[in-house]
Protein backbone atom coordinates (compact mmCIF):
# COMPACT_ATOMS: atom_id res chain seq x y z
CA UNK A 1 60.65 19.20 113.84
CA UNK A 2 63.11 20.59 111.39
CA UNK A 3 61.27 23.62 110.26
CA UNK A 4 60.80 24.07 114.22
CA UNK A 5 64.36 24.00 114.91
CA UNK A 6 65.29 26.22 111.34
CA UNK A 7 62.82 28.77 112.89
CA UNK A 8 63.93 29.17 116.48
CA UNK A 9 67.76 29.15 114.43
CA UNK A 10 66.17 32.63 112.83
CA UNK A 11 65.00 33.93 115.17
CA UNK A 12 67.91 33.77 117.48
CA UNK A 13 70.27 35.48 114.83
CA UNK A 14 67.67 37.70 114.34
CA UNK A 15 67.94 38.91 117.58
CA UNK A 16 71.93 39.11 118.28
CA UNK A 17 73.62 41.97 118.71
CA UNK A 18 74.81 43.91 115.71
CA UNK A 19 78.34 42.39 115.13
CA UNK A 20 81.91 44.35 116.05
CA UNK A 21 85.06 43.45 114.70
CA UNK A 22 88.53 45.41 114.00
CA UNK A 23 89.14 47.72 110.74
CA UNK A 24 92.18 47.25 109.69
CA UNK A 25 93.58 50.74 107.65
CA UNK A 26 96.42 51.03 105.83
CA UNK A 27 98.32 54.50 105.80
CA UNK A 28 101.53 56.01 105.35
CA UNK A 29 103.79 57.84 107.53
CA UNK A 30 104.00 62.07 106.64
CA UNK A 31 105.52 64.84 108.24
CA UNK A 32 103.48 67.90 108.92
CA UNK A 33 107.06 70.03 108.46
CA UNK A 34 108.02 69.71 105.04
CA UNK A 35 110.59 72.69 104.37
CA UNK A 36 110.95 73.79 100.64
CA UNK A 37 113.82 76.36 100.86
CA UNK A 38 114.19 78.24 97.69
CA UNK A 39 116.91 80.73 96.78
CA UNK A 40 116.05 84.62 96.54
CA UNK A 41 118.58 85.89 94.61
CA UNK A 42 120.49 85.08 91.38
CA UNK A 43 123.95 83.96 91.64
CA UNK A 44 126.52 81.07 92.28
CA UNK A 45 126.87 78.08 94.83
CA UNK A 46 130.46 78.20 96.87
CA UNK A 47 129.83 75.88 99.24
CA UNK A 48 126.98 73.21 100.49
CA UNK A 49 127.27 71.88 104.09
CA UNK A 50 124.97 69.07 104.26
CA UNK A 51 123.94 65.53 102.32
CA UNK A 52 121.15 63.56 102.16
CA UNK A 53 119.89 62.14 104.81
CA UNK A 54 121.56 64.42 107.69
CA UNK A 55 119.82 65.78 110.13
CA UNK A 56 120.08 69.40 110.99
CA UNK A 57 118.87 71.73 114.03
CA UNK A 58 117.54 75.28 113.73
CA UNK A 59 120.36 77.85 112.30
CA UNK A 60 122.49 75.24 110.87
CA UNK A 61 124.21 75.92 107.73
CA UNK A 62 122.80 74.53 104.72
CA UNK A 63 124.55 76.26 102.11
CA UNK A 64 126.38 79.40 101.04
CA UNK A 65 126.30 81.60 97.68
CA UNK A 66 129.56 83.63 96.33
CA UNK A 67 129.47 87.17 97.66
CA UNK A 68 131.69 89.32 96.07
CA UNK A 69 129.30 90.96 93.87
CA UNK A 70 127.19 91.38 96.72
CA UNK A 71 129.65 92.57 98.74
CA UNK A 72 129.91 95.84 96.27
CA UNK A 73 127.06 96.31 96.41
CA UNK A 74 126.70 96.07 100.78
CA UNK A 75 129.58 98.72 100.74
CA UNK A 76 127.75 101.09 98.23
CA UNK A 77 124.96 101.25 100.49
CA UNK A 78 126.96 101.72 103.78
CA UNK A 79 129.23 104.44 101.94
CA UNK A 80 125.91 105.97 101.18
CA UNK A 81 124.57 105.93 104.19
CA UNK A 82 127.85 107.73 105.89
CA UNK A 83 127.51 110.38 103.30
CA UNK A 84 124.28 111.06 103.86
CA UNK A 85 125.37 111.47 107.49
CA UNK A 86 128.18 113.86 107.18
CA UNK A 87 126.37 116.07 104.75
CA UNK A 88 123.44 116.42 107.68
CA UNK A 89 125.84 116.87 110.54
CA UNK A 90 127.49 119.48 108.02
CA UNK A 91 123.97 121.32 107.61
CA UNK A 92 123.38 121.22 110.96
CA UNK A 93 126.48 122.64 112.29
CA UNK A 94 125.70 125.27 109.86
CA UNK A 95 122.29 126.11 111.21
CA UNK A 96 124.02 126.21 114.78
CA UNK A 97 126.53 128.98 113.64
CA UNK A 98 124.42 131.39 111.73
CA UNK A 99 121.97 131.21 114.82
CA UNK A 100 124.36 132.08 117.03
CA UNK A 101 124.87 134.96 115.11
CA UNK A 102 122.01 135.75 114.93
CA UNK A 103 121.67 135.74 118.62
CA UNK A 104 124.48 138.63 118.75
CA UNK A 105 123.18 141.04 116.56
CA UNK A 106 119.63 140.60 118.49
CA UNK A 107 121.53 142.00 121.40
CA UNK A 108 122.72 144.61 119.74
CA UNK A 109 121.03 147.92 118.33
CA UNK A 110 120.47 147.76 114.51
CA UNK A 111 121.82 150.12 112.16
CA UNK A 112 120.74 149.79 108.59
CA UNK A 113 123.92 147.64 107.27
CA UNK A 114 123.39 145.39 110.53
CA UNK A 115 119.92 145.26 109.29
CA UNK A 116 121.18 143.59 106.11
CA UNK A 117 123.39 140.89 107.56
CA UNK A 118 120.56 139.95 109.89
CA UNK A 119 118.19 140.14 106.96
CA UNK A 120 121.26 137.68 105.35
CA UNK A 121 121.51 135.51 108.03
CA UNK A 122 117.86 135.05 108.32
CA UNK A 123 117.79 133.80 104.30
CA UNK A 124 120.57 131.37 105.33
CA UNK A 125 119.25 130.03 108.11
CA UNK A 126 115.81 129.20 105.89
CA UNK A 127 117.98 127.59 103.39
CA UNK A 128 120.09 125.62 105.87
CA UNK A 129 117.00 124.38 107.39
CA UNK A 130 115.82 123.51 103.65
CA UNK A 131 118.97 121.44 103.58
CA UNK A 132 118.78 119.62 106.33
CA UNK A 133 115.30 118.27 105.92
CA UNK A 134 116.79 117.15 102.45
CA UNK A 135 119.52 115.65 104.32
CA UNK A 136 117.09 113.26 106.67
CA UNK A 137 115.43 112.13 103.80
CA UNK A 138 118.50 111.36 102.24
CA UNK A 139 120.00 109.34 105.64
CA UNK A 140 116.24 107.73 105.74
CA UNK A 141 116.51 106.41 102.08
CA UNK A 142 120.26 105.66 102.66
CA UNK A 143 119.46 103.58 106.36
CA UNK A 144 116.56 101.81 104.42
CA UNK A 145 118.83 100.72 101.71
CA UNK A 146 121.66 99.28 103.95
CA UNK A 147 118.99 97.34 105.94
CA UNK A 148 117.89 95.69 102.79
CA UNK A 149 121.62 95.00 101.54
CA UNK A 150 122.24 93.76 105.15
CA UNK A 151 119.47 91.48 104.79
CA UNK A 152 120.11 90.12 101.15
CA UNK A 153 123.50 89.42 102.95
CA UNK A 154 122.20 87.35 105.24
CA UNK A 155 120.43 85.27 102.51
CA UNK A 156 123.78 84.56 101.16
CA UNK A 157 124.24 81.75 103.82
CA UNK A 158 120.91 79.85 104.49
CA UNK A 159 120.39 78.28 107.51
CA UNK A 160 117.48 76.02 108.45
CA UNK A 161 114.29 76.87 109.69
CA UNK A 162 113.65 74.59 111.98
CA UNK A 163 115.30 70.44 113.08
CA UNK A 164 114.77 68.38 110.39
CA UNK A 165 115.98 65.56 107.67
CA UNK A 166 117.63 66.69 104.45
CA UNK A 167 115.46 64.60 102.20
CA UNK A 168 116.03 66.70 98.48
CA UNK A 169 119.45 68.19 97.88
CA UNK A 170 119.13 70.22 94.43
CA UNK A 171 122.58 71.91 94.69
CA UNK A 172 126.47 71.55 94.32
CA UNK A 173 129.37 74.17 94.62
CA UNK A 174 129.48 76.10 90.97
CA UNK A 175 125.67 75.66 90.18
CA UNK A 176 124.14 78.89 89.51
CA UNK A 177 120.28 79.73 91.13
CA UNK A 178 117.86 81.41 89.83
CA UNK A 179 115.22 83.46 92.65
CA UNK A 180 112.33 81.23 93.33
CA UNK A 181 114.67 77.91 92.48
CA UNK A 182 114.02 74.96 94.89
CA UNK A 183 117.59 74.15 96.29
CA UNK A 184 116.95 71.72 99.08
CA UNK A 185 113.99 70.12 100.88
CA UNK A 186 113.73 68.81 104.47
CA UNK A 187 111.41 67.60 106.41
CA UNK A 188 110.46 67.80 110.63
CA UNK A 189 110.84 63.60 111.93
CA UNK A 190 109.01 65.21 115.01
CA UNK A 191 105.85 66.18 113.97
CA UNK A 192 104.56 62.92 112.33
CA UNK A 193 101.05 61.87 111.08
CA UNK A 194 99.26 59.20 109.67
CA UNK A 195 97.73 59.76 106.35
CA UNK A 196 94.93 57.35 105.50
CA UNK A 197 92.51 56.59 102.45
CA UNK A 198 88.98 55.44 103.83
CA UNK A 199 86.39 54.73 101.86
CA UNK A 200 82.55 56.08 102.45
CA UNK A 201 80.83 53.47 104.60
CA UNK A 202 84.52 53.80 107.52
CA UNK A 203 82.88 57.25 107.80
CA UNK A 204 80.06 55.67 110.03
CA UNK A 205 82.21 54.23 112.58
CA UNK A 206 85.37 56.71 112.28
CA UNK A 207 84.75 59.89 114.05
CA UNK A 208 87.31 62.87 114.85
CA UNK A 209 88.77 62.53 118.19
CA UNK A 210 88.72 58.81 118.19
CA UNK A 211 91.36 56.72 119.95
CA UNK A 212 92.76 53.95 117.67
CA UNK A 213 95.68 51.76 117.52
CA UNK A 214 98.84 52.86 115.38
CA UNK A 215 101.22 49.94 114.48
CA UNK A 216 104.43 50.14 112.22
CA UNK A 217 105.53 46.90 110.99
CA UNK A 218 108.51 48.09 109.81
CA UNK A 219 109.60 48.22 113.12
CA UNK A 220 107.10 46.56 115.22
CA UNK A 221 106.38 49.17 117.00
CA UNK A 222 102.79 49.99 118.61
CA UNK A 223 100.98 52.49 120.33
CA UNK A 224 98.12 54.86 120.72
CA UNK A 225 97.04 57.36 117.89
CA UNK A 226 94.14 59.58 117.38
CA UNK A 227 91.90 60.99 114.53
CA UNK A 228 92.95 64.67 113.76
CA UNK A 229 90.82 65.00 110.73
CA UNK A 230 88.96 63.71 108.32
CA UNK A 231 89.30 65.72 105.04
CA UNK A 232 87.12 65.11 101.98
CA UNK A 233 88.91 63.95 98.54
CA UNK A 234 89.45 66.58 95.48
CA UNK A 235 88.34 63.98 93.35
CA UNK A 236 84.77 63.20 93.36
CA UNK A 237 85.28 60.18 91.74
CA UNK A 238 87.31 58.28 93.43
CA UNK A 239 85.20 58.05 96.49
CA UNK A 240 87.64 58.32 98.76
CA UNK A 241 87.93 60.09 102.02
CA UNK A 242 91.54 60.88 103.58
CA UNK A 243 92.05 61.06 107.53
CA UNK A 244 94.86 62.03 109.45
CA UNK A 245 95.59 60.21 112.71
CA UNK A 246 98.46 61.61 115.03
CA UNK A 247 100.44 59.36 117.13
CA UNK A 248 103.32 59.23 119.74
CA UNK A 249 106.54 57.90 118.08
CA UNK A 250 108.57 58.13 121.41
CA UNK A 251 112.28 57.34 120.66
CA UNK A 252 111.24 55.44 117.67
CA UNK A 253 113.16 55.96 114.57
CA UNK A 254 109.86 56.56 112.28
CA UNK A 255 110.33 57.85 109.33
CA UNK A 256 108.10 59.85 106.69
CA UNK A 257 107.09 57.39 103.76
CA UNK A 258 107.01 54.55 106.48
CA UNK A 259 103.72 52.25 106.16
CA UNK A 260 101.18 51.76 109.18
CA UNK A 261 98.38 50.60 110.20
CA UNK A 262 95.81 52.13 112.01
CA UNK A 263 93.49 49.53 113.75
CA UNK A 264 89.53 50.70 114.91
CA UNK A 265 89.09 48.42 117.73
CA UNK A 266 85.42 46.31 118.34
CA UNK A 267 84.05 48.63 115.61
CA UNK A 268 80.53 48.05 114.84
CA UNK A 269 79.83 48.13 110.80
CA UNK A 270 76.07 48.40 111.78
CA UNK A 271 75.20 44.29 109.56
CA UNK A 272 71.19 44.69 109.46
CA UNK A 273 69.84 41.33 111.43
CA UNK A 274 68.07 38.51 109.47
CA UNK A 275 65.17 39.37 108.34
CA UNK A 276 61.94 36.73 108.74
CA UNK A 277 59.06 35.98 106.38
């Protein structure tokens, strides 16, 4: 009677359904903005508008570097560039004048001296010509310069590329920077994501494009999420996979570096039924 009843108790879990339970993932909180500005140019800090922690929109001032030898250099250009301006217009009011000479002695009949200034005239209005194609090149060069001075000027006061959190502040007024120097970091509180370490066997229930649950305890706060990607580890030997989930944080005051906890709902893990002798 007992073996009867420890069969029929066999085969009955043999023949459930495979069983589905919640996955429970741990992650942490990352922003998909991350903003290293660096400085471009050698020189010395005069002022720094913003702390840690502050948040900043696009074109805010994040700090400014001491101009005056730039400055010298800005007006250099531009006094080129004027130079190179006049000394066309000259060449080309030249060109104007010994054509319109030109002109008159075309209208009139040509003795042999006549012959000779037009002959003259003719060898100065080649070499004015000469001139003033020297002279473009020369306002060319002298436009392209300015631009660039213009735009190293520019530098001199960086602003911020996009909203964001001032989460690395490298920089104080009288530090000197070096081009390529990372002065301050911030970071987009907008475009959030879930970053995730699964390990081999989650990859047979988690799929991209699945909806899970997102919770932050911190704050305990929940709501829907998604899997944006699952990317494969650089180290084979951890075997570990990292997925991204994206989520709605509404009005929420998440954070990057905040913990969550991503939650596969009813998720079946596939158990293999009893098997009977």
């Amino acid at each position: 009677m007992v073996t009867m009843k420890k069969t029929l108790a066999l085969l009955v879990l043999s023949t459930l359904p495979l069983l589905a339970e919640d996955i429970v993932l741990p992650g942490t909180v990352i922003s998909n903005g991350q903003k290293m500005i660096g400085s471009r140019y050698m020189g010395y800090i005069s002022k720094v508008f913003v702390k840690l922690g502050d948040k900043v929109k696009r074109e805010d001032d994040l700090y400014e570097m001491e101009s005056a030898e730039f400055d010298i250099m800005k007006s250099q250009a531009d006094l080129m560039l004027e130079q190179s301006q006049v000394v066309l217009e000259f060449w080309r009011s030249r060109i104007k004048r010994i054509n319109t000479k030109k002109n008159k002695l075309k209208n009139k009949k040509l003795n042999k001296i006549a012959q000779i200034d037009f002959d003259d005239l003719e060898a100065q209005a080649e070499n004015a010509q000469a001139m003033i194609e020297t002279s473009q090149i020369m306002v060319e060069e002298a436009s392209i310069k300015a631009k660039q001075m213009a735009t190293v000027y520019n530098y001199l006061k960086m602003k911020a590329p996009s909203d964001g959190v001032i989460v690395q502040k490298n920089i104080k007024p009288g530090d000197m920077v070096m081009p390529g120097m990372l002065t301050i970091m911030m970071v987009d509180t907008e475009d959030l994501t879930i970053d995730i370490s699964i390990s081999e066997s989650t990859l047979k229930v988690a799929k991209v494009g699945m909806d899970v649950k997102v919770l932050i305890p911190a704050l305990d706060y929940k709501t829907k999420g998604t899997i944006d990607a699952i990317i494969p580890d650089a180290n084979p030997m951890t075997h570990r996979i990292k997925m991204r989930v994206t989520f709605d944080k509404k009005d929420q005051n998440v954070f990057p570096g905040m913990y969550a906890k991503v939650i596969l709902e009813d998720v079946n893990m596939g158990f293999k039924p009893l098997k009977l002798d």
